[in-house]
Protein backbone atom coordinates (compact mmCIF):
# COMPACT_ATOMS: atom_id res chain seq x y z
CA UNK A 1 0.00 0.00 0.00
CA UNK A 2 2.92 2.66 0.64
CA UNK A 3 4.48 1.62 -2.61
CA UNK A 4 1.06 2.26 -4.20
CA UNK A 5 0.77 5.96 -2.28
CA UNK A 6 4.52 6.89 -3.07
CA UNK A 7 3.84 6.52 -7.33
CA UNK A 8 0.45 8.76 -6.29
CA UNK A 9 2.58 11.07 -5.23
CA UNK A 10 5.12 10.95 -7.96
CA UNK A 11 2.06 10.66 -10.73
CA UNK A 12 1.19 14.07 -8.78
CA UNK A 13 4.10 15.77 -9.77
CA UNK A 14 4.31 15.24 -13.40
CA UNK A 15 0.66 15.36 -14.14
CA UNK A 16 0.13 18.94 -12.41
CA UNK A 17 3.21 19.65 -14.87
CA UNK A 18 0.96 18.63 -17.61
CA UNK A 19 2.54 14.90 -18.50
CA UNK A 20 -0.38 13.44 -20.29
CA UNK A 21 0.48 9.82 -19.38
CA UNK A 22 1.10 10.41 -15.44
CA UNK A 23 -2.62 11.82 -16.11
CA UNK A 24 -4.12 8.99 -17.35
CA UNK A 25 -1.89 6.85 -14.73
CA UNK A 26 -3.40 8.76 -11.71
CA UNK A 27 -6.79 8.48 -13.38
CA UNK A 28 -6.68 4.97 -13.11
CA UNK A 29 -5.11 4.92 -9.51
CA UNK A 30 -7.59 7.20 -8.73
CA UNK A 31 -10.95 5.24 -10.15
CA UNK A 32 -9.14 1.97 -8.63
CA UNK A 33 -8.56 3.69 -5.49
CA UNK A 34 -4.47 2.72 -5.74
CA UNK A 35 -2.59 5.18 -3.13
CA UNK A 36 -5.97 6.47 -1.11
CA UNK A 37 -9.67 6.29 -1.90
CA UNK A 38 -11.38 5.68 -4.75
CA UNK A 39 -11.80 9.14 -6.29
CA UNK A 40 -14.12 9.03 -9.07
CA UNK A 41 -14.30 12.94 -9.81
CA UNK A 42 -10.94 13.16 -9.89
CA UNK A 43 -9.76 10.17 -12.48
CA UNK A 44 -12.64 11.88 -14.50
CA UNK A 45 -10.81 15.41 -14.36
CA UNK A 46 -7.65 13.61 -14.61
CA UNK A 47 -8.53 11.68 -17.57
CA UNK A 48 -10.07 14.54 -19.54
CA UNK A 49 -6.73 16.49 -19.10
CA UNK A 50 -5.45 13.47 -20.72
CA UNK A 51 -7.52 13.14 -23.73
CA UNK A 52 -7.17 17.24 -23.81
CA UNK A 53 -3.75 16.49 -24.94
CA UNK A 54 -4.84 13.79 -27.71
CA UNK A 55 -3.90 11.05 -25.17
CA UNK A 56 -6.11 8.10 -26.74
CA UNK A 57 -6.47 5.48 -23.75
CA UNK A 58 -6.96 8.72 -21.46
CA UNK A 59 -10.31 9.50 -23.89
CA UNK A 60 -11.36 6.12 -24.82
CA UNK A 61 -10.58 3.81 -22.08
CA UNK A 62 -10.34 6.56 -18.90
CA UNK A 63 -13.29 8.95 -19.62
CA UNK A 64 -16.01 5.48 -20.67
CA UNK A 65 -14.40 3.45 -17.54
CA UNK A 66 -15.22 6.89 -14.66
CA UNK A 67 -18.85 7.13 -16.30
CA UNK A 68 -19.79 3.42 -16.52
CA UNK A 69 -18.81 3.24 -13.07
CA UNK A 70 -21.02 5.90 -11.87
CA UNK A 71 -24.12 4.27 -13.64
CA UNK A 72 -23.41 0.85 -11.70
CA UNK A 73 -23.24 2.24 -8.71
C-alpha cells in the first residue's frame, strides 16, 4: 500500500506539470482507489486532461471506464 501511495505522489508531480500519461496513470489509480480512496471525480478530471492532450487510452478507455462506473453504482 505505501508503494502504491509513493507513485500517487510521484504521478502528482508530473501530471500537475501537464505529462499526459502520469494523467491517465493517476486516473486509473484514482478510479481503482491505488494510493488512497477511490476518487471518481478526480480520475474523470484527470482523464479529460489526458484526452485534452490527444492522449487516446486517457479519452477512450479513462473517460467510458469513470462514467460506466457511476451508472453501476
Amino acid at each position: 500500500m505505501r508503494r502504491h501511495a509513493q507513485i500517487a505522489q510521484r504521478l502528482a508531480r508530473e501530471a500537475a506539470a501537464g505529462n499526459a500519461q502520469s494523467q491517465y496513470q493517476l486516473g486509473r489509480m484514482n478510479a481503482a482507489g491505488f494510493g488512497g480512496r477511490e476518487n471518481m471525480t478526480e480520475a474523470r478530471r484527470l482523464f479529460v486532461a489526458a484526452a485534452n492532450q490527444g492522449h487516446i487510452e486517457g479519452s477512450a478507455y479513462g473517460v467510458g471506464n469513470a462514467i460506466m462506473s457511476r451508472m453501476l453504482r
